[in-house]
PDB file of N, CA and C in Angstrom:
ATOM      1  N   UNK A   1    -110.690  53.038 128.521  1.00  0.00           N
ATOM      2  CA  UNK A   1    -110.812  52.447 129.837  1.00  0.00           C
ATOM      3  C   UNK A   1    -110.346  50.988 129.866  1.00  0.00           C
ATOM      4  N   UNK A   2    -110.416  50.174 128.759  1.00  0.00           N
ATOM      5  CA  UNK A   2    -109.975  48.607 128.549  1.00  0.00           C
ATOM      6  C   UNK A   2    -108.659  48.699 128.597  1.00  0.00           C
ATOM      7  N   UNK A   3    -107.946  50.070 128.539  1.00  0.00           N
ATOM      8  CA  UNK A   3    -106.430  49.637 128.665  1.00  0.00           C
ATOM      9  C   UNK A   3    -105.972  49.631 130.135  1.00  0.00           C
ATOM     10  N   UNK A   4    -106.452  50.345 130.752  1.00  0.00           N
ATOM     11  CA  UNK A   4    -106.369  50.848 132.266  1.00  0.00           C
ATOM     12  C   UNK A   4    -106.686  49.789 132.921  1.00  0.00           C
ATOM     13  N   UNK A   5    -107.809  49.010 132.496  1.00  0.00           N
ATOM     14  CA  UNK A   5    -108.093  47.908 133.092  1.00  0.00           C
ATOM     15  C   UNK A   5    -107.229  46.495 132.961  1.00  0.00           C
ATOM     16  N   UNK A   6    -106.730  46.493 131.802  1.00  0.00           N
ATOM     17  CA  UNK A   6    -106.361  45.277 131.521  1.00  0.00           C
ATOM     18  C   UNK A   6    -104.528  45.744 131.816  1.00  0.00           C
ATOM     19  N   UNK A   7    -104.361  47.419 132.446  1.00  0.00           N
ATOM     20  CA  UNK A   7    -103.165  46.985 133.224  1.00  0.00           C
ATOM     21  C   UNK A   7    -103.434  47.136 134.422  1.00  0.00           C
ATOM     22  N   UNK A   8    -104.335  47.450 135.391  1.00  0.00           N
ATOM     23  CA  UNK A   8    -104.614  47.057 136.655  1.00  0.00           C
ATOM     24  C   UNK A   8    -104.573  45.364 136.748  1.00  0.00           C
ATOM     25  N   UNK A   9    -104.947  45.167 136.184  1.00  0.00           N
ATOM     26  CA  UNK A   9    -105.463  43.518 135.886  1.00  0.00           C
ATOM     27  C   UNK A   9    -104.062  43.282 136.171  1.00  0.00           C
ATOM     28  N   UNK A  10    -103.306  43.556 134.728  1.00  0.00           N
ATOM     29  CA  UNK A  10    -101.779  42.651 134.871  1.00  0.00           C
ATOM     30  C   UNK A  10    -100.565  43.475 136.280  1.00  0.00           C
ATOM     31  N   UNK A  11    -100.785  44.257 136.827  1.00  0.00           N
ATOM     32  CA  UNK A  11    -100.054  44.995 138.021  1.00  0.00           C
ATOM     33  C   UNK A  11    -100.497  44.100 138.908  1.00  0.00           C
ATOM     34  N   UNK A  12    -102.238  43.723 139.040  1.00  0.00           N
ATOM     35  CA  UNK A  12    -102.003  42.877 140.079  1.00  0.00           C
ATOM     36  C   UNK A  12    -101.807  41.588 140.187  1.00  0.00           C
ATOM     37  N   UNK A  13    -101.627  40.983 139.270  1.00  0.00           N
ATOM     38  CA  UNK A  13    -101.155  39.483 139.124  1.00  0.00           C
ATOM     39  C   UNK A  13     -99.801  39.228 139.213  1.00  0.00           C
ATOM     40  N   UNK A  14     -98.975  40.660 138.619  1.00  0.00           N
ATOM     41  CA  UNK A  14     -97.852  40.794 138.857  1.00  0.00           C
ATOM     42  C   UNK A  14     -96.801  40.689 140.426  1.00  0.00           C
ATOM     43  N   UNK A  15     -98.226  41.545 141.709  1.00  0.00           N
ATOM     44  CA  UNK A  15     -98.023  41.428 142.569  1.00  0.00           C
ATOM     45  C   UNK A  15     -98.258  40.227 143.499  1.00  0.00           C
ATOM     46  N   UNK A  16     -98.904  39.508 143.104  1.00  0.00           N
ATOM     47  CA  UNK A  16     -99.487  38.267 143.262  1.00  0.00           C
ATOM     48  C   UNK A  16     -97.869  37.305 143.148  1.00  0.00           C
ATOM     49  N   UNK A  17     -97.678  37.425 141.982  1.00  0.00           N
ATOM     50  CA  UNK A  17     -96.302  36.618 141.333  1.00  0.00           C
ATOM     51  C   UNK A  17     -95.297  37.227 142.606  1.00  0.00           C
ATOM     52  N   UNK A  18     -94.739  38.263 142.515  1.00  0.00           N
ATOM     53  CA  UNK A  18     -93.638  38.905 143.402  1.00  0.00           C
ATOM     54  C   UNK A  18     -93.919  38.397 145.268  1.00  0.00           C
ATOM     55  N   UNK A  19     -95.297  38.378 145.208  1.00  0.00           N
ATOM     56  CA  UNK A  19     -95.299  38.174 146.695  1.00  0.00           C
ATOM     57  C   UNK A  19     -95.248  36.446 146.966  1.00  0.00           C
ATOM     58  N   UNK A  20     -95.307  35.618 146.097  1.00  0.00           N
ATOM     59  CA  UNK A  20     -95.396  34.045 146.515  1.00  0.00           C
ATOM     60  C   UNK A  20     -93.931  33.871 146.128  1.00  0.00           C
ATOM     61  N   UNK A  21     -93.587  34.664 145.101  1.00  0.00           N
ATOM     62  CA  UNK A  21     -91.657  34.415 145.025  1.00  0.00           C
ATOM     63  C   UNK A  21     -90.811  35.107 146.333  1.00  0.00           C
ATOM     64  N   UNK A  22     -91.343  35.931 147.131  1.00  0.00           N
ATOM     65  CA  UNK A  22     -90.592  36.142 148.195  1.00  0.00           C
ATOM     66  C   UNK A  22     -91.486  35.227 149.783  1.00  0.00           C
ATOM     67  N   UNK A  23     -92.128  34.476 149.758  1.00  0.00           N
ATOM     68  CA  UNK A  23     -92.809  33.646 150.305  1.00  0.00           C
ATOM     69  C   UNK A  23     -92.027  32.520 150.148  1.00  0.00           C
ATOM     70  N   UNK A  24     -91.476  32.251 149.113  1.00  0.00           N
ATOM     71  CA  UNK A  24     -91.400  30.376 148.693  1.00  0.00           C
ATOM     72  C   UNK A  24     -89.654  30.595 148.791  1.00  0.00           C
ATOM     73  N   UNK A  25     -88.725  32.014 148.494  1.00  0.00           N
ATOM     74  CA  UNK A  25     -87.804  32.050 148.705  1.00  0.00           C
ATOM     75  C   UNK A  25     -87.370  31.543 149.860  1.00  0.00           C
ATOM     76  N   UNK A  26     -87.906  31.782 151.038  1.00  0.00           N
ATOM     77  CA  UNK A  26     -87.190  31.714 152.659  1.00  0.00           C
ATOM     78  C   UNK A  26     -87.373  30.731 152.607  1.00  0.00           C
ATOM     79  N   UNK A  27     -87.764  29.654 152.116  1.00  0.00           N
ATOM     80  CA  UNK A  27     -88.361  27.847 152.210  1.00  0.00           C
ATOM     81  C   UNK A  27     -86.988  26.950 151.554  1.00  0.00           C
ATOM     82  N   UNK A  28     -86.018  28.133 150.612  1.00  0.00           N
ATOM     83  CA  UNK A  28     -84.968  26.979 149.689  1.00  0.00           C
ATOM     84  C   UNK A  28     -83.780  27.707 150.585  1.00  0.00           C
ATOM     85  N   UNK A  29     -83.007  26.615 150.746  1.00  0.00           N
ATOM     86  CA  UNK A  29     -82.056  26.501 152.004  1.00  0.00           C
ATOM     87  C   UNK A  29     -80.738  27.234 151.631  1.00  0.00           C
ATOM     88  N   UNK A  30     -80.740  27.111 150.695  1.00  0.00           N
ATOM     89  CA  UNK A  30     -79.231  27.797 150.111  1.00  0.00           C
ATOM     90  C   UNK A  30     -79.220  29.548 149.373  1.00  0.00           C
ATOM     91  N   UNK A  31     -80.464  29.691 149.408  1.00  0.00           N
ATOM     92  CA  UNK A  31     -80.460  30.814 148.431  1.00  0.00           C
ATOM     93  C   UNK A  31     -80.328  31.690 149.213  1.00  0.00           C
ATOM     94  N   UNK A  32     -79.286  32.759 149.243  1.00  0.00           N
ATOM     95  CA  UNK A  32     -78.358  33.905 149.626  1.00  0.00           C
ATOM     96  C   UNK A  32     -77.418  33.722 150.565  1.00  0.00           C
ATOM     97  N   UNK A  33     -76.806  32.046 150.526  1.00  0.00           N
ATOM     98  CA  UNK A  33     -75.830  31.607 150.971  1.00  0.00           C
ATOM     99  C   UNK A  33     -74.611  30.568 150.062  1.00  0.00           C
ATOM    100  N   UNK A  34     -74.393  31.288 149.005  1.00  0.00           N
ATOM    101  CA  UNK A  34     -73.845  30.676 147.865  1.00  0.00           C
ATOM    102  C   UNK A  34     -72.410  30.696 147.789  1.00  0.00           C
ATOM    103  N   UNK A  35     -71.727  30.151 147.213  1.00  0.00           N
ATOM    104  CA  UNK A  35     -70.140  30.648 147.724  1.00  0.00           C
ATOM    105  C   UNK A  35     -69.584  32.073 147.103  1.00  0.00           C
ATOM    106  N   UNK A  36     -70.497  32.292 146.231  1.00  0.00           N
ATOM    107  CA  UNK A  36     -69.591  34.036 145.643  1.00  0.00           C
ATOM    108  C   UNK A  36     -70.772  35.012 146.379  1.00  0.00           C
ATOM    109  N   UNK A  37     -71.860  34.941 147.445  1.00  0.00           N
ATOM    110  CA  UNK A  37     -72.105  36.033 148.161  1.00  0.00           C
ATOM    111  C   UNK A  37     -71.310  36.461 149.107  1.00  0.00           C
ATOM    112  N   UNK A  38     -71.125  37.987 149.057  1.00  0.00           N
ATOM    113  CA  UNK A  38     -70.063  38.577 150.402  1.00  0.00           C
ATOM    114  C   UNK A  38     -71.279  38.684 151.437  1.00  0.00           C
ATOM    115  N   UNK A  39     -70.265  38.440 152.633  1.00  0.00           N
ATOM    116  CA  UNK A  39     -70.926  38.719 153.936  1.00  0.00           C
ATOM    117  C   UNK A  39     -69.538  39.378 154.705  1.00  0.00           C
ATOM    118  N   UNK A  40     -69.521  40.877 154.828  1.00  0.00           N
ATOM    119  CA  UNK A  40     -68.510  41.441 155.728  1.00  0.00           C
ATOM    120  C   UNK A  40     -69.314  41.456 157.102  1.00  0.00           C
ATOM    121  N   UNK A  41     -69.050  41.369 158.223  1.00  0.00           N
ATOM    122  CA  UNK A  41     -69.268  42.062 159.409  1.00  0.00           C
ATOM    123  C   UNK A  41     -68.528  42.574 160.507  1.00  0.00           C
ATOM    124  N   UNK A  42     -68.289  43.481 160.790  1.00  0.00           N
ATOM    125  CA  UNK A  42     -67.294  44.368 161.441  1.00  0.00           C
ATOM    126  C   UNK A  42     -67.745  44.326 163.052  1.00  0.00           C
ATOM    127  N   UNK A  43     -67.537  45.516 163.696  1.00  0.00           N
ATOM    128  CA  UNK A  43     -68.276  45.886 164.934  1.00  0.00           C
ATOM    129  C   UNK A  43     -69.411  46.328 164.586  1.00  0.00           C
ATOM    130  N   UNK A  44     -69.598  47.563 163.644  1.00  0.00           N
ATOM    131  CA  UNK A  44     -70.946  48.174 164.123  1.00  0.00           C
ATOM    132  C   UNK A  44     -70.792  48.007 162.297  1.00  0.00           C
ATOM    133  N   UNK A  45     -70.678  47.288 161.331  1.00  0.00           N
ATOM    134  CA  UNK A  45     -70.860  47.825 160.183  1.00  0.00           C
ATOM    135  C   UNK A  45     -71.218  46.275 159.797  1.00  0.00           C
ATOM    136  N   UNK A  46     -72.122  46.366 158.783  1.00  0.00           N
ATOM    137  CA  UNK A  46     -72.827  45.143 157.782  1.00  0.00           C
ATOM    138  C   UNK A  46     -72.378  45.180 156.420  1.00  0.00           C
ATOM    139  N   UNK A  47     -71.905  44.511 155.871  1.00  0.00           N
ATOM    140  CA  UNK A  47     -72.212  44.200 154.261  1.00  0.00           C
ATOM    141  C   UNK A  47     -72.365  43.440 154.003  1.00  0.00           C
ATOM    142  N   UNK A  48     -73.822  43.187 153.009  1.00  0.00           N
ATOM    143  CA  UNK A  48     -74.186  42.092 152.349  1.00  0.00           C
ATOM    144  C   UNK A  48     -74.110  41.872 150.735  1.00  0.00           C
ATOM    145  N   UNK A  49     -73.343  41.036 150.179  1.00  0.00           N
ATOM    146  CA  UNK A  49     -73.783  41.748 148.830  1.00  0.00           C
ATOM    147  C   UNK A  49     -73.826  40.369 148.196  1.00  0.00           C
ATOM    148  N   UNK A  50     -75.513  39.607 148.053  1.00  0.00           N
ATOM    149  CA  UNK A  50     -75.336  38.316 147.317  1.00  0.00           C
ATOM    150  C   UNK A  50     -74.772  38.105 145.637  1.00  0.00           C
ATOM    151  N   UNK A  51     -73.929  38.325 145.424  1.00  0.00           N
ATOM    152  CA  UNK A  51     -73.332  38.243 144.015  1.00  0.00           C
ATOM    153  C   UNK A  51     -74.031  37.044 143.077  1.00  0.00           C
ATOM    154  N   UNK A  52     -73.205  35.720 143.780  1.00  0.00           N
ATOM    155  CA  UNK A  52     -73.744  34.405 143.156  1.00  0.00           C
ATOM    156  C   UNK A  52     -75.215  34.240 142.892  1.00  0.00           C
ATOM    157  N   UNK A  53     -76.036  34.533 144.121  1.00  0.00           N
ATOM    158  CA  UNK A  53     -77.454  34.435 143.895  1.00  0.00           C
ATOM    159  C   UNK A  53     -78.186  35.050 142.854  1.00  0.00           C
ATOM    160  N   UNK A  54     -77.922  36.420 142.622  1.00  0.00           N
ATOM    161  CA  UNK A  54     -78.294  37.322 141.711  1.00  0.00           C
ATOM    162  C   UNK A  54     -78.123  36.842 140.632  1.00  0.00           C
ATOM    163  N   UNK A  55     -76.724  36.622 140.493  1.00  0.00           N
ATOM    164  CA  UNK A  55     -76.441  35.662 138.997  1.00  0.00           C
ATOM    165  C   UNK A  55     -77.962  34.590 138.511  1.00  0.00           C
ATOM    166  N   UNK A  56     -77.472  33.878 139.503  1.00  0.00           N
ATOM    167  CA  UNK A  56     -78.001  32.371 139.339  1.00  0.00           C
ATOM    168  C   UNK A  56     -79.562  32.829 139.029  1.00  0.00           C
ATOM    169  N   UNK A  57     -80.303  33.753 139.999  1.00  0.00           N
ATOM    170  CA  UNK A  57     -81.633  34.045 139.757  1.00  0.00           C
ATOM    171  C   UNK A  57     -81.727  34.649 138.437  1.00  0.00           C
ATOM    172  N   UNK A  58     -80.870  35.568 137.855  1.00  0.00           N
ATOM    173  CA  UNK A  58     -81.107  36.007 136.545  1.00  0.00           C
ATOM    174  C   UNK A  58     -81.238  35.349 135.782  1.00  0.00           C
ATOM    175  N   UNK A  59     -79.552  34.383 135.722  1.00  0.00           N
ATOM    176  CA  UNK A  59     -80.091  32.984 134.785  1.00  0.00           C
ATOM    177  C   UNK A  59     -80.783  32.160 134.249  1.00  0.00           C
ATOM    178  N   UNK A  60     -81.644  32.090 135.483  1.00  0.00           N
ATOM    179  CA  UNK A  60     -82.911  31.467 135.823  1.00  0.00           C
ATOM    180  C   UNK A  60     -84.355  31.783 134.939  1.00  0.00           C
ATOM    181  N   UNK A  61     -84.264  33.442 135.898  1.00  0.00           N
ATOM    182  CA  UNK A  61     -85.169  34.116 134.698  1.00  0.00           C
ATOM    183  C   UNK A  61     -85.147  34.252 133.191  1.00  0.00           C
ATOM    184  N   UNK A  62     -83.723  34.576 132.944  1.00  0.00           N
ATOM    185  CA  UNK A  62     -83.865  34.547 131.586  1.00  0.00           C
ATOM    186  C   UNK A  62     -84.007  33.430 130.476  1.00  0.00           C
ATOM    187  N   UNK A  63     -83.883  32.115 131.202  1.00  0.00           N
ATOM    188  CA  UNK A  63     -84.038  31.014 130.603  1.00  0.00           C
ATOM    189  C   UNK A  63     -85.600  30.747 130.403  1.00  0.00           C
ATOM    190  N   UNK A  64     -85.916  31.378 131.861  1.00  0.00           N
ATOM    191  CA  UNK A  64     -87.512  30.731 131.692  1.00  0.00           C
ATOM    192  C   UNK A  64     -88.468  31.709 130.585  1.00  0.00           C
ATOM    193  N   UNK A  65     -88.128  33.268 130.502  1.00  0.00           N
ATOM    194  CA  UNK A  65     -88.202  33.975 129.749  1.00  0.00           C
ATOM    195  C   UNK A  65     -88.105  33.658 128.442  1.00  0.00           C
ATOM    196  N   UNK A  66     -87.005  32.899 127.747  1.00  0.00           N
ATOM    197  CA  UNK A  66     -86.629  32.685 126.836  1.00  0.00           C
ATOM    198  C   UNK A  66     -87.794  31.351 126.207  1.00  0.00           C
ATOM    199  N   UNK A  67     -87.484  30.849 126.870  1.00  0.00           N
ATOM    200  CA  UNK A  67     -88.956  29.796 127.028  1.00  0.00           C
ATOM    201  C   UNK A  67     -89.910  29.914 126.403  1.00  0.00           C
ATOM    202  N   UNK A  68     -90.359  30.573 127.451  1.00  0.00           N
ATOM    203  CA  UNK A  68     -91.826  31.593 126.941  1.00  0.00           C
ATOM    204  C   UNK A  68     -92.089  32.443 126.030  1.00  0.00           C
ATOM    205  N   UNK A  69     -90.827  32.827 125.477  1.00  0.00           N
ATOM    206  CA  UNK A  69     -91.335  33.810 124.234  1.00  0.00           C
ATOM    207  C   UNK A  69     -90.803  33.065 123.034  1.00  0.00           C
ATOM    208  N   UNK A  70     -90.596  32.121 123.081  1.00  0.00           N
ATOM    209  CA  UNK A  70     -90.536  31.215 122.211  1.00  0.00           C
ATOM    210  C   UNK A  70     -91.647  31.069 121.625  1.00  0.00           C
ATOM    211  N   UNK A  71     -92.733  30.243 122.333  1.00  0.00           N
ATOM    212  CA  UNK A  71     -93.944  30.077 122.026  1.00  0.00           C
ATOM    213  C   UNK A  71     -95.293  31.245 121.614  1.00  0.00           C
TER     214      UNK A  71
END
């Protein structure tokens, strides 16, 4: 039962994390307006496809990742 618990535990902190990173996203002015995101728009058709951002956020992560498992 201590394992079940201690991953309920970490699922919800996890969700905790995911929901203040899409909270604090809409607040930074540039992010999914970078110069390598596509933005097509037609008449009736959309494409979005943030390229640059994705990058940059991975980067991001994996640095801070790297970080951390350092220690």
């Amino acid at each position: 039962m201590q394992g079940i618990a201690k991953t309920l535990v970490f699922m919800g902190i996890l969700l905790i994390c995911v929901g203040a990173v899409i909270i604090l996203a809409q607040k930074i002015p540039f992010l999914g307006s970078l110069p390598g995101d596509f933005y097509i728009k037609k008449r009736q058709f959309t494409f979005y496809f943030p390229l640059a951002t994705s990058l940059l956020l991975s980067l991001l992560i994996s640095v801070l990742l790297w970080i951390f498992s350092r220690r």
